[in-house]
C-alpha atoms as a PDB file:
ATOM      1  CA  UNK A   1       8.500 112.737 125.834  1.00  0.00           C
ATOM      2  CA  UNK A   2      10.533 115.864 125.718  1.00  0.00           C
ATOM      3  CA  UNK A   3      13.037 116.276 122.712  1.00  0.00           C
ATOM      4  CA  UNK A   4      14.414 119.659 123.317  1.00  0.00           C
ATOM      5  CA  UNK A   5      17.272 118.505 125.151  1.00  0.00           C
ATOM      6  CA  UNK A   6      18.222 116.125 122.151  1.00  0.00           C
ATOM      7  CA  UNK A   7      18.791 119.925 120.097  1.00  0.00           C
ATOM      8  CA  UNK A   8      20.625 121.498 123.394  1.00  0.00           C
ATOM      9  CA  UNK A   9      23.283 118.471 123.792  1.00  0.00           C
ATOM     10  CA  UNK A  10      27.002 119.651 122.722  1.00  0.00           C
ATOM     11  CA  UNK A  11      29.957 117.391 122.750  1.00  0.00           C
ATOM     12  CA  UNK A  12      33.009 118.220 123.710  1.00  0.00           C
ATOM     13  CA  UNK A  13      36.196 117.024 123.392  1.00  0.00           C
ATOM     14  CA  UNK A  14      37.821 114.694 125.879  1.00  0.00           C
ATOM     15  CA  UNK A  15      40.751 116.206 127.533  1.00  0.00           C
ATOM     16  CA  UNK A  16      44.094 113.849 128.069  1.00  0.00           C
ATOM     17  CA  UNK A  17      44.421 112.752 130.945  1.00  0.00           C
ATOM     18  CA  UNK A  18      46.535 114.934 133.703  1.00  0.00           C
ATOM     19  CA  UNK A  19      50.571 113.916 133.277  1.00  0.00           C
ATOM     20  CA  UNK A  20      50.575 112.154 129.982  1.00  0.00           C
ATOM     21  CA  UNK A  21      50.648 113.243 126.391  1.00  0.00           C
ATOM     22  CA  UNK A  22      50.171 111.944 123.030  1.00  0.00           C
ATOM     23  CA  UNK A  23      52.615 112.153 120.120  1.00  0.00           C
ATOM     24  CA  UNK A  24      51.692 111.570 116.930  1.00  0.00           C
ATOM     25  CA  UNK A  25      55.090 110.718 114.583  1.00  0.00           C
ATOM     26  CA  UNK A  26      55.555 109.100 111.731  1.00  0.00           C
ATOM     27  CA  UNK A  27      58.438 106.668 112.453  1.00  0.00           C
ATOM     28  CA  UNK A  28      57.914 103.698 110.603  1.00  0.00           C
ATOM     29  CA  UNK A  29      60.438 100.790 111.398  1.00  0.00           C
ATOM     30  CA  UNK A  30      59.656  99.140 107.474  1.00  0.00           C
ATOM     31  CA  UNK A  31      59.535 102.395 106.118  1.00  0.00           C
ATOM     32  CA  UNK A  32      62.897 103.388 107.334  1.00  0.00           C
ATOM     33  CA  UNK A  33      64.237  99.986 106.323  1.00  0.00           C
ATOM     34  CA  UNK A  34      62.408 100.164 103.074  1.00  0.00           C
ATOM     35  CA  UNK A  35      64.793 103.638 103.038  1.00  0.00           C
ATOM     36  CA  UNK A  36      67.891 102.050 103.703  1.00  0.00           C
ATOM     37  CA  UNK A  37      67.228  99.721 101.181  1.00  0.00           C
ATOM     38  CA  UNK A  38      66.328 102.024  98.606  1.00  0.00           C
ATOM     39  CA  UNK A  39      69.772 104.479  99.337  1.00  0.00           C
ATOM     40  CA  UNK A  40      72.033 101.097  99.183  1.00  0.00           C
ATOM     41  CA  UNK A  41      70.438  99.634  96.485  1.00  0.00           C
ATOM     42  CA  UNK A  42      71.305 103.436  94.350  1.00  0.00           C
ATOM     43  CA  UNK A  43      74.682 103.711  96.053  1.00  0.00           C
ATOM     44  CA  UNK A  44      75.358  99.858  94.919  1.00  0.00           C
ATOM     45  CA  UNK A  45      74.056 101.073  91.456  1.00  0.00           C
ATOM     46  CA  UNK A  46      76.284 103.783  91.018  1.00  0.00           C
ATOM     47  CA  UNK A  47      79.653 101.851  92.416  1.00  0.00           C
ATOM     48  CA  UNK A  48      78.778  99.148  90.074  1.00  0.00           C
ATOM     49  CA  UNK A  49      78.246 101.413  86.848  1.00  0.00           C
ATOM     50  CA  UNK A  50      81.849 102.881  88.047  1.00  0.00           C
ATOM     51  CA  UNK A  51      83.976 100.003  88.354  1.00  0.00           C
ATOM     52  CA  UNK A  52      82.463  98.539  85.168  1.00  0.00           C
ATOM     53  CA  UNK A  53      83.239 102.105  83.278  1.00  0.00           C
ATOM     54  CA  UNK A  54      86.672 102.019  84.568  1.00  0.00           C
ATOM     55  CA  UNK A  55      87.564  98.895  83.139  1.00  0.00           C
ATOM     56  CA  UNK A  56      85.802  99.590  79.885  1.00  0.00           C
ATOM     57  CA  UNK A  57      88.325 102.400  79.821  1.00  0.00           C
ATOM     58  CA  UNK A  58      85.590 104.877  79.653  1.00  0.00           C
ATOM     59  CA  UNK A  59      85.255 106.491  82.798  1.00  0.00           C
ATOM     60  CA  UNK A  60      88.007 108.542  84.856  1.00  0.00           C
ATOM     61  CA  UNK A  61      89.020 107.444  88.240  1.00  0.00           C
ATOM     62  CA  UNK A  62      90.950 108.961  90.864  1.00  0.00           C
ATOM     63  CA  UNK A  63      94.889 108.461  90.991  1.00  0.00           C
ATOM     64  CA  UNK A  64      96.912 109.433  93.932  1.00  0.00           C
ATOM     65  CA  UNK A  65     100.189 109.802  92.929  1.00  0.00           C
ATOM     66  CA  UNK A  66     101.965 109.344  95.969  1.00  0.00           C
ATOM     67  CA  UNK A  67     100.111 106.398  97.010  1.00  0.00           C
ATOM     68  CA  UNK A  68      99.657 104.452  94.389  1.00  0.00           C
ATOM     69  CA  UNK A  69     103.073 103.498  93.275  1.00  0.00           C
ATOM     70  CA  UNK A  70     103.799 102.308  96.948  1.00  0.00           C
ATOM     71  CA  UNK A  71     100.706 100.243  97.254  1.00  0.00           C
ATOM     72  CA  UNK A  72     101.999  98.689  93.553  1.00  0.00           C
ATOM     73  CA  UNK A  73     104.926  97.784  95.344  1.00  0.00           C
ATOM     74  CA  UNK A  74     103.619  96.521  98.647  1.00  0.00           C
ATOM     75  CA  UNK A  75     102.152  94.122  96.300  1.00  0.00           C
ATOM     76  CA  UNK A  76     105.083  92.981  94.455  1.00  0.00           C
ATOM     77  CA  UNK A  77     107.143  92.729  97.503  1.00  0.00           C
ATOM     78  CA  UNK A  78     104.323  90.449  98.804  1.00  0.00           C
ATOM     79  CA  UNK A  79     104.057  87.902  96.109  1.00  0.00           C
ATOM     80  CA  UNK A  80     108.271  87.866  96.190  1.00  0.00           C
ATOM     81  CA  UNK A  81     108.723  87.677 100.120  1.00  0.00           C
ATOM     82  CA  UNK A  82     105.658  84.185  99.811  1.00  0.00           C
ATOM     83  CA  UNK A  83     107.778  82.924  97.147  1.00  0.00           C
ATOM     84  CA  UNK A  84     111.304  83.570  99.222  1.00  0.00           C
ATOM     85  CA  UNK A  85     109.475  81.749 102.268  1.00  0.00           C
ATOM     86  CA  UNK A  86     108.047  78.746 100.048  1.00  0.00           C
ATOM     87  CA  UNK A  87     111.421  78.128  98.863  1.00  0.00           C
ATOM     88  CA  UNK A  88     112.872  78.064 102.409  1.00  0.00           C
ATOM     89  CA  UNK A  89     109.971  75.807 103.445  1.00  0.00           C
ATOM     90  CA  UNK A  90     111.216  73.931 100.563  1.00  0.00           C
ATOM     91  CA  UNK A  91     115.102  73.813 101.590  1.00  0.00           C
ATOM     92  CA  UNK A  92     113.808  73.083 105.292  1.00  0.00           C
ATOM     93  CA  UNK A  93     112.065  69.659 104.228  1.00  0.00           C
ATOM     94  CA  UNK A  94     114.872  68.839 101.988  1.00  0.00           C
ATOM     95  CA  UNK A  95     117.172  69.233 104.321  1.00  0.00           C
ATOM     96  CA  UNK A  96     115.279  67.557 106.906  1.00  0.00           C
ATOM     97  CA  UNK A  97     115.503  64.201 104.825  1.00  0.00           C
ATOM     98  CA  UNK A  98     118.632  64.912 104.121  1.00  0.00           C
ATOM     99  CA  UNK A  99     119.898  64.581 107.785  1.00  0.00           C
ATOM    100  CA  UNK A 100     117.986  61.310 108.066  1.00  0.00           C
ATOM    101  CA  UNK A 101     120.016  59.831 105.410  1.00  0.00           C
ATOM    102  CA  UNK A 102     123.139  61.028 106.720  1.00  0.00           C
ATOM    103  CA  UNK A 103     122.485  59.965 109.822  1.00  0.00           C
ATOM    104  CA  UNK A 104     121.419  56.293 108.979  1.00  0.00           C
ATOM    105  CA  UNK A 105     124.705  55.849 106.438  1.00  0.00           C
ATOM    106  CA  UNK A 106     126.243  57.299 109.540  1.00  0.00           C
ATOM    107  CA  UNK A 107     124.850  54.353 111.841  1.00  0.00           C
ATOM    108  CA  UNK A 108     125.468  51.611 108.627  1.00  0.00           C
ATOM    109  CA  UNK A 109     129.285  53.008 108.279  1.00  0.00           C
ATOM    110  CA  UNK A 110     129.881  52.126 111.842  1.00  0.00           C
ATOM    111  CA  UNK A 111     128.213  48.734 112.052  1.00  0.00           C
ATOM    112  CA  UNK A 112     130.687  47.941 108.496  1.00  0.00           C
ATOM    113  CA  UNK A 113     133.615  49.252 110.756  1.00  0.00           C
ATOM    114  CA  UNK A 114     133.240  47.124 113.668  1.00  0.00           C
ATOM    115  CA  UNK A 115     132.457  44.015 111.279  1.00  0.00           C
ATOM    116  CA  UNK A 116     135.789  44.428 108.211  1.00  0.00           C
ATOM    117  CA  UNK A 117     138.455  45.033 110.479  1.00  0.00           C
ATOM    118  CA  UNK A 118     141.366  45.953 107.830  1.00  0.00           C
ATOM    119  CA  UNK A 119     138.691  48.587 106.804  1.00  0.00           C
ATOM    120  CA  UNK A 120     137.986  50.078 110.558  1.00  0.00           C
ATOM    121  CA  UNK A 121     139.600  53.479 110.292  1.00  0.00           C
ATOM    122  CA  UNK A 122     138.090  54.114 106.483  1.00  0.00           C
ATOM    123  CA  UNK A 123     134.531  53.653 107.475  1.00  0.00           C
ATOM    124  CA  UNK A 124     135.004  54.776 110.832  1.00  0.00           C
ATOM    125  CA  UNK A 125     136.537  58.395 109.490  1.00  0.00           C
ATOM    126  CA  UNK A 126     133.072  58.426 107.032  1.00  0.00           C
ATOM    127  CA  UNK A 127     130.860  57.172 110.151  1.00  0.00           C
ATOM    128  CA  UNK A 128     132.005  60.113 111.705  1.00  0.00           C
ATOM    129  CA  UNK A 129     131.706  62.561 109.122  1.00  0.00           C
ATOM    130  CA  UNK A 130     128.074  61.841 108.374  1.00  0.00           C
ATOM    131  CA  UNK A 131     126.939  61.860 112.023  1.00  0.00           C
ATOM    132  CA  UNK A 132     128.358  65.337 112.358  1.00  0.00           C
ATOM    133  CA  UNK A 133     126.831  66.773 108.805  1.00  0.00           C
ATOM    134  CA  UNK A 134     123.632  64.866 110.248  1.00  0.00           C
ATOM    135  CA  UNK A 135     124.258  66.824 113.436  1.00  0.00           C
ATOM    136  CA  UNK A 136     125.105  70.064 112.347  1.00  0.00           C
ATOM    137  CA  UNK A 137     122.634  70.179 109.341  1.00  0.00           C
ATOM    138  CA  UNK A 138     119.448  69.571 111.973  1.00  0.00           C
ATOM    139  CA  UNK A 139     121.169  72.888 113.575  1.00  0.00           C
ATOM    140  CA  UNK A 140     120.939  74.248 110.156  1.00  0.00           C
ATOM    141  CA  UNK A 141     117.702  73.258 109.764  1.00  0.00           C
ATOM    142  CA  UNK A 142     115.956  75.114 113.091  1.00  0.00           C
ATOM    143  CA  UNK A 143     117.629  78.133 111.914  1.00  0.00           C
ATOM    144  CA  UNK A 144     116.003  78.175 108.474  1.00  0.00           C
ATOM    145  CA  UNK A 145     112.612  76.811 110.063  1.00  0.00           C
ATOM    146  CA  UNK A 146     112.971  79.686 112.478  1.00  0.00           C
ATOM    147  CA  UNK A 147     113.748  82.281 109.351  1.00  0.00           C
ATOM    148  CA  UNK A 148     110.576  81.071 107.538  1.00  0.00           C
ATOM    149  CA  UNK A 149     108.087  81.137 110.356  1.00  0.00           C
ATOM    150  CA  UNK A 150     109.324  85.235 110.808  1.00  0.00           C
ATOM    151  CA  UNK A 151     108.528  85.423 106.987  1.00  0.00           C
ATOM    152  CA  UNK A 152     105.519  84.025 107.494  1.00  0.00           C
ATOM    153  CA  UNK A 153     104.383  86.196 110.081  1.00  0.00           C
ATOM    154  CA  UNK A 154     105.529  89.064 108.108  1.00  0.00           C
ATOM    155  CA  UNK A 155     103.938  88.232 104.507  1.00  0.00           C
ATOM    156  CA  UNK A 156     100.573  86.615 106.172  1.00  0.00           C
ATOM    157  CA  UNK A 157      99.793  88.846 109.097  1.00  0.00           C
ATOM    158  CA  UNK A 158     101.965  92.155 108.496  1.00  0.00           C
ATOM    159  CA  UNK A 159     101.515  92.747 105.107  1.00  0.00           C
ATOM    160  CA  UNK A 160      98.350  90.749 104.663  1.00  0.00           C
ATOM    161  CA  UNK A 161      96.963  93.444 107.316  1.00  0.00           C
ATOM    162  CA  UNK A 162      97.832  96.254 105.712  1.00  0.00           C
ATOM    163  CA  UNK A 163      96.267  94.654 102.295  1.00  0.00           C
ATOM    164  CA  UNK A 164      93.201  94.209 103.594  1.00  0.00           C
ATOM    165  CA  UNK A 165      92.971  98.061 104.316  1.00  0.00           C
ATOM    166  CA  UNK A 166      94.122  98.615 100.700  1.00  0.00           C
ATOM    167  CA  UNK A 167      91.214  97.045  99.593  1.00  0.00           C
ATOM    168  CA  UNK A 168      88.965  99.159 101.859  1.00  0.00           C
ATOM    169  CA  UNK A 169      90.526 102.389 100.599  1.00  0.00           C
ATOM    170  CA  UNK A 170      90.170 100.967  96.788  1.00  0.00           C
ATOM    171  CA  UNK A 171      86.352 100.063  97.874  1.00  0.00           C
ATOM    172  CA  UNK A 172      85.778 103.743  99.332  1.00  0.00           C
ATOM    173  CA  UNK A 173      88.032 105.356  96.079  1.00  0.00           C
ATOM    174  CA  UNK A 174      85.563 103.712  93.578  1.00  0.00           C
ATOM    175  CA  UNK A 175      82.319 105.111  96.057  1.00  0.00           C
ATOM    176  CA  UNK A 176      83.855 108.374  95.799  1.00  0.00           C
ATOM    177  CA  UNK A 177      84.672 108.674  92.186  1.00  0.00           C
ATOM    178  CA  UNK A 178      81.190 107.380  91.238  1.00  0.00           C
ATOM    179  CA  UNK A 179      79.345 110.395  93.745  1.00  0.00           C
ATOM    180  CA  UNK A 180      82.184 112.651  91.709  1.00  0.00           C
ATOM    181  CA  UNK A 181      80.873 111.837  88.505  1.00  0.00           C
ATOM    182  CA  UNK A 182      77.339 111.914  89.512  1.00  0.00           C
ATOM    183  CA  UNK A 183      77.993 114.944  90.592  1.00  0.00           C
ATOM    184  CA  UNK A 184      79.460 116.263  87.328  1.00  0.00           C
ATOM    185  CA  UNK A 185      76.918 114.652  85.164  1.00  0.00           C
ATOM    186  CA  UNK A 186      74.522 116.550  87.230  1.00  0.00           C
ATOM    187  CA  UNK A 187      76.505 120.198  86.918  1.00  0.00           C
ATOM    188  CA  UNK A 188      76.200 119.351  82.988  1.00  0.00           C
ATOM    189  CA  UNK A 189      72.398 118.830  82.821  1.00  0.00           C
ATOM    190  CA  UNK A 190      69.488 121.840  83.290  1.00  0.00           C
ATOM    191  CA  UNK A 191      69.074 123.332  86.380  1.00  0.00           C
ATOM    192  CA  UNK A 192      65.209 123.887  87.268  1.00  0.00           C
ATOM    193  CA  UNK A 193      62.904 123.113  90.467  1.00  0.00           C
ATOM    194  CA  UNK A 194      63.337 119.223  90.149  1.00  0.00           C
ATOM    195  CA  UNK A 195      67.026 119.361  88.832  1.00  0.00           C
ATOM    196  CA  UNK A 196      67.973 121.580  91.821  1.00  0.00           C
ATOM    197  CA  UNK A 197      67.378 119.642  94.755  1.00  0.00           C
ATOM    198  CA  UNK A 198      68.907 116.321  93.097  1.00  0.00           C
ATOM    199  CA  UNK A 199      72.082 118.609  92.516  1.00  0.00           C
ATOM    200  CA  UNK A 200      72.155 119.246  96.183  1.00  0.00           C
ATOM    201  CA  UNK A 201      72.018 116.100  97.251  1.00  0.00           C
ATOM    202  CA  UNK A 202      74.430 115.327  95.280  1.00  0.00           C
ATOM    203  CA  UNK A 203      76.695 118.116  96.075  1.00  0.00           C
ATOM    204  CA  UNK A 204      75.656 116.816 100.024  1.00  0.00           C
ATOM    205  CA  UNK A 205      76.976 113.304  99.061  1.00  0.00           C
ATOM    206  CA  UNK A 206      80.130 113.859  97.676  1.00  0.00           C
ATOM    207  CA  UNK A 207      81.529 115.928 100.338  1.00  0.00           C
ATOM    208  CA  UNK A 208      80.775 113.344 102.961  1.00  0.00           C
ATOM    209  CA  UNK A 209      82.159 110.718 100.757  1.00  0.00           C
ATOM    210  CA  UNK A 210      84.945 112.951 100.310  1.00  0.00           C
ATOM    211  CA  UNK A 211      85.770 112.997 103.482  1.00  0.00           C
ATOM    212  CA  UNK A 212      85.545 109.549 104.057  1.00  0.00           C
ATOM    213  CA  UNK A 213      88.170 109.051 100.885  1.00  0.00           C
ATOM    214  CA  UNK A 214      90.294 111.592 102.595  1.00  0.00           C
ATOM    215  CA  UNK A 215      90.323 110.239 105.803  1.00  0.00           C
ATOM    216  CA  UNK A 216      91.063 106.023 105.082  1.00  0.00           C
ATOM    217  CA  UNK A 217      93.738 107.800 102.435  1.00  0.00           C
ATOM    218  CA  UNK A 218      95.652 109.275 105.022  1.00  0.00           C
ATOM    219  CA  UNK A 219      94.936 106.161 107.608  1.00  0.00           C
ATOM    220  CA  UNK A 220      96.661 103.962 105.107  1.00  0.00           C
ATOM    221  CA  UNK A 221      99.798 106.518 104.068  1.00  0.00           C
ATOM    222  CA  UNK A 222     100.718 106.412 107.866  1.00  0.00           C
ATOM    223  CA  UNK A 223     100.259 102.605 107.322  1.00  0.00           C
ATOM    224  CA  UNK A 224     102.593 101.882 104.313  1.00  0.00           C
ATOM    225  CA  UNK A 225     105.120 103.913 106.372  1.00  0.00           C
ATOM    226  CA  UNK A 226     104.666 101.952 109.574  1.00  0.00           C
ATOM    227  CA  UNK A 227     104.793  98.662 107.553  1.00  0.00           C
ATOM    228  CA  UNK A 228     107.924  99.877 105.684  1.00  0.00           C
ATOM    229  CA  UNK A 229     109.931 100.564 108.392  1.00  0.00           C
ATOM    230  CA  UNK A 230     108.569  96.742 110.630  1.00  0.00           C
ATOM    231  CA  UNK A 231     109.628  95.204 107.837  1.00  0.00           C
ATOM    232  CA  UNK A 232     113.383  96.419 107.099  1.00  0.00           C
ATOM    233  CA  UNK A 233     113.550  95.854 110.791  1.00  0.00           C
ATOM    234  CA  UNK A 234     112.486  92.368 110.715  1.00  0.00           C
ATOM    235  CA  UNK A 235     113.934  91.251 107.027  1.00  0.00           C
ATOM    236  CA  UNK A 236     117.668  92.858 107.931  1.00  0.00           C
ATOM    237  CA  UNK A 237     117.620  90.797 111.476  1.00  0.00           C
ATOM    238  CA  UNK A 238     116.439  87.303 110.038  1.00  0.00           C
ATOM    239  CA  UNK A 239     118.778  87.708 106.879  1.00  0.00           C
ATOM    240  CA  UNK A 240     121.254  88.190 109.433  1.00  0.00           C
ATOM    241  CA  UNK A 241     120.112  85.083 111.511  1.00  0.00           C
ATOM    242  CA  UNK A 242     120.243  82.973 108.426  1.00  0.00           C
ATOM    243  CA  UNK A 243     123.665  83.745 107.192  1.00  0.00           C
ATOM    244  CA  UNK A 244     125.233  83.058 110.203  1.00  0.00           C
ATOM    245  CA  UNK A 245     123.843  79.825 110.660  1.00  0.00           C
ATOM    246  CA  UNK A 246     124.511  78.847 107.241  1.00  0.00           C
ATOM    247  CA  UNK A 247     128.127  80.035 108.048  1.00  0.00           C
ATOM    248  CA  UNK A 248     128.567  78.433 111.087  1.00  0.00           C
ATOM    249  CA  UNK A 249     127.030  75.026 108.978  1.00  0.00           C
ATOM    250  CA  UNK A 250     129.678  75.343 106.348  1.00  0.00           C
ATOM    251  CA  UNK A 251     132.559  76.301 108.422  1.00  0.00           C
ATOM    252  CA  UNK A 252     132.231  74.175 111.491  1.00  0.00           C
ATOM    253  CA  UNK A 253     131.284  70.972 108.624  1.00  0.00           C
ATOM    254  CA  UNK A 254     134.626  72.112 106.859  1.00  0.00           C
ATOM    255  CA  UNK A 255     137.040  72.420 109.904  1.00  0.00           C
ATOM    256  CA  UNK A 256     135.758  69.084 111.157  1.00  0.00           C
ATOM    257  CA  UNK A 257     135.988  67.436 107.911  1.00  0.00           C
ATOM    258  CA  UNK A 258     139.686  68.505 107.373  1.00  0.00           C
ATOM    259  CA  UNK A 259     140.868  67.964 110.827  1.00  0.00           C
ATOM    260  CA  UNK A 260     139.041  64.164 110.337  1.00  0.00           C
ATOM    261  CA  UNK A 261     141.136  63.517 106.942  1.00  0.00           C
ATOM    262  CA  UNK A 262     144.387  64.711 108.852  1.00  0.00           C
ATOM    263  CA  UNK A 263     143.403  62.098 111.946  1.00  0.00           C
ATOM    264  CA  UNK A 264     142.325  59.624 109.397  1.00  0.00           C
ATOM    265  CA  UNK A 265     145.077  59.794 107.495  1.00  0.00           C
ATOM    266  CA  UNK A 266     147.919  59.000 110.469  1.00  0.00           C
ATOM    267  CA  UNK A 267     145.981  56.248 111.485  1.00  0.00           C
ATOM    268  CA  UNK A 268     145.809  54.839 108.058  1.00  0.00           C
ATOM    269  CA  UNK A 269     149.406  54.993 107.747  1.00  0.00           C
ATOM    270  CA  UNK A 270     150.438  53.635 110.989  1.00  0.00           C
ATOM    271  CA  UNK A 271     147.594  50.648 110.442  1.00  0.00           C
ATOM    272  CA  UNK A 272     149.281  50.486 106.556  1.00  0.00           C
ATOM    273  CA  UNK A 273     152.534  49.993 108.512  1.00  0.00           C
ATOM    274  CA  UNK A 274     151.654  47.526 111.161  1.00  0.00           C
ATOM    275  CA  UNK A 275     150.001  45.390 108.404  1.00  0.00           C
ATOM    276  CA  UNK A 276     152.218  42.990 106.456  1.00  0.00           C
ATOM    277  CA  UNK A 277     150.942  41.821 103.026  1.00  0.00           C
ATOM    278  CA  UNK A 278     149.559  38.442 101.638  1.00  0.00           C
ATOM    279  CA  UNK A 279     152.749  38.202  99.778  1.00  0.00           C
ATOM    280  CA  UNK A 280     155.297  38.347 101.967  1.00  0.00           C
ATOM    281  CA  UNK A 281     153.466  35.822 104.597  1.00  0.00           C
ATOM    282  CA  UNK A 282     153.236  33.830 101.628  1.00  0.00           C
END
């Protein structure tokens, strides 16, 4: 039995195979989740500690002054143009039942004319009269139903639209204050080998988030200016809309209503002189 060649045996490493190649990384799907996690969790952390220092009235926040004030006012004009169009939804419904009612004492005036003759022309003029307020205030009515649908659109789409970015800039103003004043708090503190690459991190950090404040800043100026411009547009035709209807309402109701009195009035007279008394067939 020969064990010689046992001592003479090498191994050798097995080459890859020709055409393919091995790669040896280290990207872990969990562990990069596990990463995300962690750098939300730290960013939530820090937006948190900033909005709840802001309302303490201890910490400083960012304040642009050209912005701000129109943003303040986007919001008041908001909460007055929903309560201008709730109060013409209002009118529109009263209105509505109004017309009805007019309408039917309309329809009752003219069944009492036809049925008390020596009465005819008197509830025949007020027939009249009511069928055309009825008539003319449903004409009313489309115009203000057509005024508050434009409102509406304006205060729930137009302006709700550019709200909603308002609240992404206020969301990206408090992430960038609170990388600002981590930032700071970190310029205050030692500076060593551990201190050092936290700082530049940091430093790293707020200039992206800078430029993220920046950017939805400017994206939203453009906006308010876009938004104030659709809407004197809009609000100075429908105002105009409305106040001629409501003028055509009043003034075709009042030359109607006269020129019915005048007609109502000779007819009156002539039935007044036609008619003999009680007494004097008596």
């Amino acid at each position: 039995m020969e064990t010689g060649q046992s001592k003479d045996l090498s191994v050798t490493p097995q080459k890859p195979m020709s055409g393919s190649m091995v790669i040896h990384g280290n990207n872990n799907p969990a562990s990069e989740k596990l990463e995300r996690v962690r750098k939300w969790s730290i960013n939530t952390y820090k937006c948190t500690r900033q909005v709840l220092s802001e309302k303490l009235g201890r910490g400083s926040r960012t304040v642009d002054l050209e912005l701000e004030p129109h943003l303040e006012l986007l919001r008041d004009d908001r909460q007055r143009y929903d309560h201008m169009t709730k109060l013409t939804q209002t009118l529109a419904s009263q209105l509505a039942q109004f017309t009805v009612t007019q309408k039917t004492l309309g329809d009752a005036f003219s069944e009492l004319s036809v049925k008390t003759p020596p009465l005819h022309v008197a509830f025949g003029m007020n027939a009249e009269a009511q069928k055309f307020l009825s008539k003319s205030g449903e004409t009313l009515m489309v115009a203000i139903n057509a005024f508050t649908s434009d409102m509406n659109t304006l205060v729930t789409r137009t302006i709700e639209d550019t709200m909603v970015n308002a609240k992404q800039y206020e969301a990206v103003r408090i992430e960038y204050d609170a990388h600002r004043v981590d930032l700071e708090e970190l310029n205050l503190g030692p500076r060593d080998d551990t201190t050092l690459p936290k700082l530049e991190q940091a430093q790293r950090d707020f200039q992206n988030q800078k430029g993220r404040y920046q950017q939805i800043r400017d994206d939203l100026s453009i906006k308010l200016k876009l938004l104030q411009e659709n809407k004197v547009k809009v609000l100075h035709q429908q105002l105009w809309l409305l106040h001629a209807a409501v003028a055509a309402h009043t003034s075709s109701c009042h030359n109607f209503l006269e020129h019915n009195m005048l007609q109502a009035g000779e007819d009156l007279h002539l039935a007044g002189l036609d008619a003999p008394s009680w007494l004097e067939d008596s």
